[in-house]
Protein backbone atom coordinates (compact mmCIF):
# COMPACT_ATOMS: atom_id res chain seq x y z
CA UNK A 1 10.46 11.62 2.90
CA UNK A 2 9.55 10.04 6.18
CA UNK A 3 12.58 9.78 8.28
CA UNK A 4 11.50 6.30 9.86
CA UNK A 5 9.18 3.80 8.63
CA UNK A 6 5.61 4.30 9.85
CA UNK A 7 4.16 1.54 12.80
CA UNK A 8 1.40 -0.44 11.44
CA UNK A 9 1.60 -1.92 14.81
CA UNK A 10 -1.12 0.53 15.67
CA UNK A 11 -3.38 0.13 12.89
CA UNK A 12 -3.16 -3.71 13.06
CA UNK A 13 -4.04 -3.80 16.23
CA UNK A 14 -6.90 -1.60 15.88
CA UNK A 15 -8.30 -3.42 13.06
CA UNK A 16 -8.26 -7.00 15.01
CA UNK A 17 -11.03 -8.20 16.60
CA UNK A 18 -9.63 -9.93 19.51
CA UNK A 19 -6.64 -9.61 21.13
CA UNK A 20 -3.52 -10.73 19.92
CA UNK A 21 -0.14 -10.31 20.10
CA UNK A 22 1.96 -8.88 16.74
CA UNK A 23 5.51 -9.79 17.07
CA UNK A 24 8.21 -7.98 15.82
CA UNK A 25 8.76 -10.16 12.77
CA UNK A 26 5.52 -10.06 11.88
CA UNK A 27 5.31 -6.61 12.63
CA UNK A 28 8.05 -6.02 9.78
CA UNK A 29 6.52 -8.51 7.44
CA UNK A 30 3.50 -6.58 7.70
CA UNK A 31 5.21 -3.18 6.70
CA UNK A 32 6.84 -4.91 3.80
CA UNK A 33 3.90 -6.19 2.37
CA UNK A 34 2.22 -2.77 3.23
CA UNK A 35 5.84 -1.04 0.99
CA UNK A 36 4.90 -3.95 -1.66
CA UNK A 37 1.48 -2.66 -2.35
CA UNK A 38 2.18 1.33 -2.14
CA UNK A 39 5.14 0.35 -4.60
CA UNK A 40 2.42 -1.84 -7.34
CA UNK A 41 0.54 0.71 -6.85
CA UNK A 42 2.66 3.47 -7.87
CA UNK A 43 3.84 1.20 -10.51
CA UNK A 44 0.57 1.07 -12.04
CA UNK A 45 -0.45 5.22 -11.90
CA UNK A 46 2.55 5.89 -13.41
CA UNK A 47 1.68 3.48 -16.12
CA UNK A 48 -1.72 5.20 -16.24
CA UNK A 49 -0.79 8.97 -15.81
CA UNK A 50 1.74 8.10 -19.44
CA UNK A 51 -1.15 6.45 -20.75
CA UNK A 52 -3.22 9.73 -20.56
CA UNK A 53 0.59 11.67 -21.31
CA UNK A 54 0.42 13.15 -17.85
CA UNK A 55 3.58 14.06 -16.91
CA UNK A 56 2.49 13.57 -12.92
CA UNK A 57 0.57 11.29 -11.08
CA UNK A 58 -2.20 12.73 -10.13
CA UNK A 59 -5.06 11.43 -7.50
CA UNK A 60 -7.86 10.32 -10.47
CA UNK A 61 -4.67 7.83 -11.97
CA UNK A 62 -4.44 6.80 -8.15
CA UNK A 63 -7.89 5.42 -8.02
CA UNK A 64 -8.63 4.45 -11.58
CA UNK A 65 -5.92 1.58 -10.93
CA UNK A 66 -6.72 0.87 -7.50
CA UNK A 67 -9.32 -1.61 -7.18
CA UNK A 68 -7.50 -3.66 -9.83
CA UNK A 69 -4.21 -3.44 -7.72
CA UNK A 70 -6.57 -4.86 -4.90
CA UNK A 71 -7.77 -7.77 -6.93
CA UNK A 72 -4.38 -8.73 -7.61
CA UNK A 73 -3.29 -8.44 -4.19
CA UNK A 74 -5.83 -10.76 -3.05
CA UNK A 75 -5.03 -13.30 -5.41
């Protein structure tokens, strides 16, 4: 386990295309939305790893569900 929660500060800012300015609350609603889709994601191996009676999640449950965790994270 990670012993503090990772900056997407970084990332985000990285990924913009102009400069602008991520404030602290958005800066947490960011990582919660990020901990929102790892968690629906896990959800939804899990659900595929007992569908194949795999007792662990494994990397081919990881991205046989992900592009339809996407989709539903879009909207």
């Amino acid at each position: 386990m990670l012993n503090k929660p990772p900056k997407l500060k970084s990332t985000v800012k990285t990924k913009m295309k102009s400069n602008v300015n991520v404030r602290p609350a958005s800066e947490a609603m960011i990582e919660l939305l990020t901990l929102l889709f790892m968690n629906s994601l896990a959800e939804e191996a899990k659900a595929k790893a007992f569908e194949e009676r795999s007792a662990t999640i494994r990397g081919h449950h990881l991205k046989a569900v992900a592009k339809e965790v996407l989709k539903k994270t879009r909207g």
